[in-house]
PDB file of N, CA and C in Angstrom:
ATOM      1  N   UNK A   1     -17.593   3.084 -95.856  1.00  0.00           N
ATOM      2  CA  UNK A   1     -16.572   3.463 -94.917  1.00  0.00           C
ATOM      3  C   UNK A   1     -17.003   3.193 -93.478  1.00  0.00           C
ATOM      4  N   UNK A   2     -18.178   3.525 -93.549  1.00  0.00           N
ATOM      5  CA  UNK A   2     -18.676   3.660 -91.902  1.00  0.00           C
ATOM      6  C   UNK A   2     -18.914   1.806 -91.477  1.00  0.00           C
ATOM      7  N   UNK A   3     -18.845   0.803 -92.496  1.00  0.00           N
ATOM      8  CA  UNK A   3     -19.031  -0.431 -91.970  1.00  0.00           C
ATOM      9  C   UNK A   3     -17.762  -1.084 -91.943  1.00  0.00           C
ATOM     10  N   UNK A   4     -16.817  -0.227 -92.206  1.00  0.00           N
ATOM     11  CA  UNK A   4     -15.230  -1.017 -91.991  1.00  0.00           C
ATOM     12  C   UNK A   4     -14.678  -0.295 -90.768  1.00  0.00           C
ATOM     13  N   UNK A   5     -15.084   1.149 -90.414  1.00  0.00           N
ATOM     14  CA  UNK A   5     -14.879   1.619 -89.195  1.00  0.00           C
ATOM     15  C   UNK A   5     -16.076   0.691 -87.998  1.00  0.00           C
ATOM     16  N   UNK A   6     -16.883   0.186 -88.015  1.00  0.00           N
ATOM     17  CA  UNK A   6     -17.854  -0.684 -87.394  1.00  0.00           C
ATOM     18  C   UNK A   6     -17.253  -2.264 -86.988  1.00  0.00           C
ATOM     19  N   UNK A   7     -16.629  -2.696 -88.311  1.00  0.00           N
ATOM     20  CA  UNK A   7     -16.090  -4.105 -88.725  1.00  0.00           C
ATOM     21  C   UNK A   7     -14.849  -4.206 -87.626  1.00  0.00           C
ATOM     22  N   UNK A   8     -13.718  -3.230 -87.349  1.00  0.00           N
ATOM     23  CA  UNK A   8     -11.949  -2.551 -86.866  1.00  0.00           C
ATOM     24  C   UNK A   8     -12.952  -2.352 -85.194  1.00  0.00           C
ATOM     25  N   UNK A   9     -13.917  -1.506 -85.304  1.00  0.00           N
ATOM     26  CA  UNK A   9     -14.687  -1.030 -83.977  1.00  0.00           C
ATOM     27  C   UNK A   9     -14.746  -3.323 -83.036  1.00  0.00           C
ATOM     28  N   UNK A  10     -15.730  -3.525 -84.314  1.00  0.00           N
ATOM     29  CA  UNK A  10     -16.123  -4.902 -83.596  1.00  0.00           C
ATOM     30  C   UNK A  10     -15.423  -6.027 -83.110  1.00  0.00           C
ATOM     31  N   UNK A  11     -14.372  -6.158 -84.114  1.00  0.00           N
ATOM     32  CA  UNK A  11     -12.699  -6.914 -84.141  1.00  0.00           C
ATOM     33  C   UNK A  11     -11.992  -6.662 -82.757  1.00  0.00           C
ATOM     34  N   UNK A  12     -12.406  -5.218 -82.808  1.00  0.00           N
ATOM     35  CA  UNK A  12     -11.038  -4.884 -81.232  1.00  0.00           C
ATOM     36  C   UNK A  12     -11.590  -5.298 -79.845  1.00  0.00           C
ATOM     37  N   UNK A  13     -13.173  -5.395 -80.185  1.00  0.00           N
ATOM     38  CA  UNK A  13     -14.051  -5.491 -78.972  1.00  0.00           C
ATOM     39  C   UNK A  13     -14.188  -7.074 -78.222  1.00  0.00           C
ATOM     40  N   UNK A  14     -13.656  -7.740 -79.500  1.00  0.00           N
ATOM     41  CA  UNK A  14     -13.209  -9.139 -79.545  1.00  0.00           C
ATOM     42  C   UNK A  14     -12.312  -9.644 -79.113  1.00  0.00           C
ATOM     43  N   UNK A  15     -11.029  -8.672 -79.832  1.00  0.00           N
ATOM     44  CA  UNK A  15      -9.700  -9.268 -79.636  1.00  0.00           C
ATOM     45  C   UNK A  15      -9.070  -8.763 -78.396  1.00  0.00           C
ATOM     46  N   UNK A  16      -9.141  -7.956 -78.226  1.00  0.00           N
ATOM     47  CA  UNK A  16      -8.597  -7.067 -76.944  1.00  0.00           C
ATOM     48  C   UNK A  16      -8.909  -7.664 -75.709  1.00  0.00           C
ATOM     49  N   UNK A  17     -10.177  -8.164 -75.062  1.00  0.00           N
ATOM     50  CA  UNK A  17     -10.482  -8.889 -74.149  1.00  0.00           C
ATOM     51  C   UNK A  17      -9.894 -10.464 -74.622  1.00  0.00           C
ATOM     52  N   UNK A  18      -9.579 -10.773 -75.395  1.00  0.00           N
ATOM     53  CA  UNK A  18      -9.105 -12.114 -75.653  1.00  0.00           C
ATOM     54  C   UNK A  18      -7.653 -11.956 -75.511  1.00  0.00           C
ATOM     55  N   UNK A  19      -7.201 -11.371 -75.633  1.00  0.00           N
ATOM     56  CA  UNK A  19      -5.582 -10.662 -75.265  1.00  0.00           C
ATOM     57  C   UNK A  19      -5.423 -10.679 -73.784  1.00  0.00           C
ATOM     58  N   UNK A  20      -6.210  -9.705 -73.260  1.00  0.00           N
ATOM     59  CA  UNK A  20      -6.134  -9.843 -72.242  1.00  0.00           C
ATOM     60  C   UNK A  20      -6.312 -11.173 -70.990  1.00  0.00           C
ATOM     61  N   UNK A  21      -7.260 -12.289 -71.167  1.00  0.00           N
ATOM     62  CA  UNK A  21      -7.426 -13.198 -70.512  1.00  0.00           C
ATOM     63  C   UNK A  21      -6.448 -14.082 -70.932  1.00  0.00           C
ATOM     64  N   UNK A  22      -5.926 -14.173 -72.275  1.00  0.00           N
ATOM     65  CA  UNK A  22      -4.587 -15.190 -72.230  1.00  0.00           C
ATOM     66  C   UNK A  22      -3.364 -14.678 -71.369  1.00  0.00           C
ATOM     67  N   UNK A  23      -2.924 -13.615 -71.456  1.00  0.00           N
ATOM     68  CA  UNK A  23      -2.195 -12.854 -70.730  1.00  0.00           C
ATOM     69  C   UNK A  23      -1.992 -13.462 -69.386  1.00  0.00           C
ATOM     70  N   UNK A  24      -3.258 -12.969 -69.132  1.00  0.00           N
ATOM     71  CA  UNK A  24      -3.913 -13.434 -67.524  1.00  0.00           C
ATOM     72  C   UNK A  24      -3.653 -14.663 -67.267  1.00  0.00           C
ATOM     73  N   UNK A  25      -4.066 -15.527 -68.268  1.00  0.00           N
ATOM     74  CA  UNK A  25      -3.912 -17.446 -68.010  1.00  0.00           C
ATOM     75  C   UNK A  25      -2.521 -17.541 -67.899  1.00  0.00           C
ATOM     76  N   UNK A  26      -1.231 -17.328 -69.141  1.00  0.00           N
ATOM     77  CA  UNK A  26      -0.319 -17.423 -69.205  1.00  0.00           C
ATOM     78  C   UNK A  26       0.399 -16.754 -67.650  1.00  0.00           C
ATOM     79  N   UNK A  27       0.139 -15.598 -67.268  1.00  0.00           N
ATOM     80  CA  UNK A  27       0.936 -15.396 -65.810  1.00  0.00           C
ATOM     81  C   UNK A  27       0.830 -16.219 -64.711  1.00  0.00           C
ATOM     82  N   UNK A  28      -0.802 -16.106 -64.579  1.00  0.00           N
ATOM     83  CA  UNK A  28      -1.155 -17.577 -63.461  1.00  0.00           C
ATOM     84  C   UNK A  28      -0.331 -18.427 -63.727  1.00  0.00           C
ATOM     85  N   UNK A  29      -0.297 -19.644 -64.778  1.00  0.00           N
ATOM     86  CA  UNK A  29       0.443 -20.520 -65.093  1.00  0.00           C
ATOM     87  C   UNK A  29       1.813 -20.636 -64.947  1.00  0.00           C
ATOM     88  N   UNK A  30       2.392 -19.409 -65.512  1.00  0.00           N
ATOM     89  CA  UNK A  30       3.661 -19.616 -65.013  1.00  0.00           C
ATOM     90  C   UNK A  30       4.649 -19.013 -63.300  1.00  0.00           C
ATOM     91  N   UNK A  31       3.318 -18.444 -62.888  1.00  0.00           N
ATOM     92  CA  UNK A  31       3.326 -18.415 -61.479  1.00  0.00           C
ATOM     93  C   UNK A  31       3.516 -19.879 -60.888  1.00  0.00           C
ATOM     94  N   UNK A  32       2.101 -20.785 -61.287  1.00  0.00           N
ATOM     95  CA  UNK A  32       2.457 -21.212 -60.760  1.00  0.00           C
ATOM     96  C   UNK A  32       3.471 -22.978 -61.062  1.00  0.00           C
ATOM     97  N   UNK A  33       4.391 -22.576 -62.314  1.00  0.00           N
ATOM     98  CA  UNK A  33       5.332 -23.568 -62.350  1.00  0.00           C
ATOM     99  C   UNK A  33       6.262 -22.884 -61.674  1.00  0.00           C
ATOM    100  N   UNK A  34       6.488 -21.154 -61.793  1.00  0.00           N
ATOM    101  CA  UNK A  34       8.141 -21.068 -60.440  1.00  0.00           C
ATOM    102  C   UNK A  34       7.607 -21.651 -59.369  1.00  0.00           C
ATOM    103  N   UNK A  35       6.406 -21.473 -59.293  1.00  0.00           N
ATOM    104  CA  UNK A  35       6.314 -21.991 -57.163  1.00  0.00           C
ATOM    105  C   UNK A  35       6.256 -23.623 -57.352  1.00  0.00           C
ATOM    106  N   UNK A  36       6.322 -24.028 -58.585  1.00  0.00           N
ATOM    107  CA  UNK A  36       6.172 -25.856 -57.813  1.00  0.00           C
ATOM    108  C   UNK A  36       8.189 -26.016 -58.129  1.00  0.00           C
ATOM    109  N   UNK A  37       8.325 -25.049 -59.047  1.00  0.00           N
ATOM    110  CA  UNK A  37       9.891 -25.389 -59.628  1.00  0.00           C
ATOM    111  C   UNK A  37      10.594 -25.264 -58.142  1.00  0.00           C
ATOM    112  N   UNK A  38      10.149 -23.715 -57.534  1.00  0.00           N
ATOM    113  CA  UNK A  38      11.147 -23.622 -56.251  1.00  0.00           C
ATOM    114  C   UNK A  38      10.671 -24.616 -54.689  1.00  0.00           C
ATOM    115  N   UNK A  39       9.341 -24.979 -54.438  1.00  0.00           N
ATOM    116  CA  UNK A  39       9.118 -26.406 -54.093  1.00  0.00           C
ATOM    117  C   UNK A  39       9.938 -27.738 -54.088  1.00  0.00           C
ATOM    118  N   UNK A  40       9.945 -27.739 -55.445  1.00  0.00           N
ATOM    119  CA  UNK A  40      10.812 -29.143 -55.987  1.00  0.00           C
ATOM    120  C   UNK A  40      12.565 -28.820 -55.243  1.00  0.00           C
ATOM    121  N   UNK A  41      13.090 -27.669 -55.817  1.00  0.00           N
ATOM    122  CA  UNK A  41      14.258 -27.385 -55.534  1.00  0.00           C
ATOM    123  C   UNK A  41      14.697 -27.305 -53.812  1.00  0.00           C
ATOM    124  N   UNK A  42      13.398 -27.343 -53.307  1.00  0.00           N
ATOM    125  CA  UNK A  42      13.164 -26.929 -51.984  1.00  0.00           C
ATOM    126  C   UNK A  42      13.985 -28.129 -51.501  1.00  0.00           C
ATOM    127  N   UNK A  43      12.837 -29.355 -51.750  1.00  0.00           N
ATOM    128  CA  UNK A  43      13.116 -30.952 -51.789  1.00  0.00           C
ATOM    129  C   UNK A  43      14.066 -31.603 -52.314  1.00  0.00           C
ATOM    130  N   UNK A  44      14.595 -30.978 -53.067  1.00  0.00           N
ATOM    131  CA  UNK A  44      16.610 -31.735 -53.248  1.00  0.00           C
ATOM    132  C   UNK A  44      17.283 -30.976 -52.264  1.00  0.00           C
ATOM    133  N   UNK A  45      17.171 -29.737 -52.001  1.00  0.00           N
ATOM    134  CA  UNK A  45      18.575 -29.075 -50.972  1.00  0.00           C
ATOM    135  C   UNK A  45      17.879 -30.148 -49.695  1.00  0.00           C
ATOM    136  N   UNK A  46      17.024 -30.742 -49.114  1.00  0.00           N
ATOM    137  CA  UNK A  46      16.678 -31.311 -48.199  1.00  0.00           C
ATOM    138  C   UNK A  46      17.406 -32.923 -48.698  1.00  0.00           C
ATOM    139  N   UNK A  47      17.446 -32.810 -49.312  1.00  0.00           N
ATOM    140  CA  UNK A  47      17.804 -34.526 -49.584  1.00  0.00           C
ATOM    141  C   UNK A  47      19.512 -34.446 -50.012  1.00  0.00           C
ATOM    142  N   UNK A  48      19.713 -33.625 -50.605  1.00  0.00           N
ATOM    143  CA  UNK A  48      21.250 -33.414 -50.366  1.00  0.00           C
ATOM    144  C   UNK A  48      21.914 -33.304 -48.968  1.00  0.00           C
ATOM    145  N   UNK A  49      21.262 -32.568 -48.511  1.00  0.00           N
ATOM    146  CA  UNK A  49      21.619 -32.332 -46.919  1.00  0.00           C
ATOM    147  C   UNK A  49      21.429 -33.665 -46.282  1.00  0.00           C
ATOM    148  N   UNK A  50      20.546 -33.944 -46.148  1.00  0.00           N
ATOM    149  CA  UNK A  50      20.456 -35.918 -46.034  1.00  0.00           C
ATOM    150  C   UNK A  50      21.708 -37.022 -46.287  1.00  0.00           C
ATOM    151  N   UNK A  51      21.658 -36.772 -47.327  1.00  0.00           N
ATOM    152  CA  UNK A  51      22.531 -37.286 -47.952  1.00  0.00           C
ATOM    153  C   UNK A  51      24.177 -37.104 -47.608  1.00  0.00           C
ATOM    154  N   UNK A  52      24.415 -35.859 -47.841  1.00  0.00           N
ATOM    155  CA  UNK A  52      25.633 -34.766 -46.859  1.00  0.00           C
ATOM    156  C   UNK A  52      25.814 -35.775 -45.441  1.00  0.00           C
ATOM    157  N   UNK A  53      24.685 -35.708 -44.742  1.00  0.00           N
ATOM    158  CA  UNK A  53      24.547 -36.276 -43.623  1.00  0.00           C
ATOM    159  C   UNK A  53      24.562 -37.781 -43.356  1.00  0.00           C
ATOM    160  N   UNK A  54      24.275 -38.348 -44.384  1.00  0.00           N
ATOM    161  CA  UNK A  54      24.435 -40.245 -43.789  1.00  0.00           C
ATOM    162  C   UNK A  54      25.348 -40.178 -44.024  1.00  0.00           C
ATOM    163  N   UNK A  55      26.539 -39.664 -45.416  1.00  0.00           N
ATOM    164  CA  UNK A  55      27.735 -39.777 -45.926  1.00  0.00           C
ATOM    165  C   UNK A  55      28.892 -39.942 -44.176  1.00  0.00           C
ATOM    166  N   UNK A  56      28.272 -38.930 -43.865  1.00  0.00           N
ATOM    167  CA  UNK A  56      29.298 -38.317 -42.366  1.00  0.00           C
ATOM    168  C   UNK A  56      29.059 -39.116 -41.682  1.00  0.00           C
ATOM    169  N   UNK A  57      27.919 -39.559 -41.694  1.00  0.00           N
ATOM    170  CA  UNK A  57      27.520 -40.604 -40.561  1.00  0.00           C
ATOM    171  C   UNK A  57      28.249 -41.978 -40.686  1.00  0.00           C
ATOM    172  N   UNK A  58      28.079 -42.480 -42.243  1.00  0.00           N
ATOM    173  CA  UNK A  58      28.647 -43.893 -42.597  1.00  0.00           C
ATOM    174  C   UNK A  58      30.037 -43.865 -42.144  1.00  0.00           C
ATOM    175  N   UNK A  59      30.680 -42.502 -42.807  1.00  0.00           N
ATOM    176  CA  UNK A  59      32.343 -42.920 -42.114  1.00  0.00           C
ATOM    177  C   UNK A  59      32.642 -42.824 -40.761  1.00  0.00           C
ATOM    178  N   UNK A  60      31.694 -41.831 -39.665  1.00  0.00           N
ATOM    179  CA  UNK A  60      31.963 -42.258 -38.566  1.00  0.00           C
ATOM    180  C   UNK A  60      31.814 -43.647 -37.584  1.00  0.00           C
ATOM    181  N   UNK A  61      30.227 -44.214 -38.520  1.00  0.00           N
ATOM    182  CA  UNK A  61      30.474 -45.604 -37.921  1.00  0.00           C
ATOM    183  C   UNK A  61      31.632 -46.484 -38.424  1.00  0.00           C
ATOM    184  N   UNK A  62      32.284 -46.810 -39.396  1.00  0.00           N
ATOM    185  CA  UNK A  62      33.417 -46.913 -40.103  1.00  0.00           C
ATOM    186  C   UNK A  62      34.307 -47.265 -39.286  1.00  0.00           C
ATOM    187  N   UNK A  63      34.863 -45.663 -38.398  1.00  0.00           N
ATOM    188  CA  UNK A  63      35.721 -45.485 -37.897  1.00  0.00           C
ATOM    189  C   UNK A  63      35.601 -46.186 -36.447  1.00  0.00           C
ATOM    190  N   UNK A  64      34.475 -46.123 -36.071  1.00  0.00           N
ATOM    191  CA  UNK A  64      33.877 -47.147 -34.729  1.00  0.00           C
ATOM    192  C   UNK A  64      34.216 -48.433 -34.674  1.00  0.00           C
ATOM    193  N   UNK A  65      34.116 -48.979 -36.004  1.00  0.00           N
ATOM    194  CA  UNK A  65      33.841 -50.191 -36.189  1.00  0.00           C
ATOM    195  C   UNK A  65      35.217 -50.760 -36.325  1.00  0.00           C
ATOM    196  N   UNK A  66      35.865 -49.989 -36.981  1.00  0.00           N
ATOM    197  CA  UNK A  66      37.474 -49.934 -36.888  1.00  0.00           C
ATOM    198  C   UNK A  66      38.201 -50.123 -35.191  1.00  0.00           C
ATOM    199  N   UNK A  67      37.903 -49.216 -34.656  1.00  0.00           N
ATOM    200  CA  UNK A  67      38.374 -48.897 -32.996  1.00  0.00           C
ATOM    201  C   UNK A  67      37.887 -50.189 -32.385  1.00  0.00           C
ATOM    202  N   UNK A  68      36.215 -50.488 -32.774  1.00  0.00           N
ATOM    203  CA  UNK A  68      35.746 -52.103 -31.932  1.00  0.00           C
ATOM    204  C   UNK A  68      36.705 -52.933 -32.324  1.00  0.00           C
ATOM    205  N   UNK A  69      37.300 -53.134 -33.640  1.00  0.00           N
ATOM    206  CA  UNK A  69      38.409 -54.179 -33.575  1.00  0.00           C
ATOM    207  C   UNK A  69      39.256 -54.389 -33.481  1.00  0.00           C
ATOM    208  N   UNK A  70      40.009 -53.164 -33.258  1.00  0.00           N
ATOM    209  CA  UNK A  70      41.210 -52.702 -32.847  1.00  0.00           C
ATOM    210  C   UNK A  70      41.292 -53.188 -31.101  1.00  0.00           C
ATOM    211  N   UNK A  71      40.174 -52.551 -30.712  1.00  0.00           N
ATOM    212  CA  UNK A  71      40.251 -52.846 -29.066  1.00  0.00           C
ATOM    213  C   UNK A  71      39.885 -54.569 -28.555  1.00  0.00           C
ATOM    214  N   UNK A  72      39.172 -55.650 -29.487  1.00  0.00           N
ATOM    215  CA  UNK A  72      38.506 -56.639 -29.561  1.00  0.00           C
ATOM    216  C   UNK A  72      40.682 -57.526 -29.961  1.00  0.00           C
ATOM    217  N   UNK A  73      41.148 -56.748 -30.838  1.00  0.00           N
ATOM    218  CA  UNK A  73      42.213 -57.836 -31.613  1.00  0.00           C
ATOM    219  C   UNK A  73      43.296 -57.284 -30.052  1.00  0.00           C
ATOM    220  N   UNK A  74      43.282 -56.103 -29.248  1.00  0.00           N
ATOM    221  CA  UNK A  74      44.330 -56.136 -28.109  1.00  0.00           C
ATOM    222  C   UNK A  74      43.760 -56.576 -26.860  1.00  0.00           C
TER     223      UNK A  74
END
């Protein structure tokens, strides 16, 4: 009896700290994929906005380019 209470004693002394450091690895880790995920996401709202922005830009030269020939054909 006393070497299966020894055997359950030695097992936990094992497993329990091994529990614990995966734990540990697994949070780090997925710490740090939200911080590269919200990074990344960081870098599209910047490039959308970019983007947002030449869009506005292209049709105002457009409209320039329109008026230059408008004023060029009177």
């Amino acid at each position: 009896m006393n070497q299966i209470i020894i055997a359950v004693i030695s097992g936990l002394c094992v497993a329990v700290p091994s529990i614990i450091a995966t734990i540990s690895t697994n949070k780090k880790n997925n710490d740090l994929v939200i911080y590269r995920i919200n990074e990344l996401d960081e870098k599209v709202q910047k490039y959308n906005n970019l983007k947002d922005r030449m869009f506005e830009a292209e049709k105002k030269i457009a409209l320039l380019e329109n008026n230059v020939k408008d004023i060029k054909g009177n």
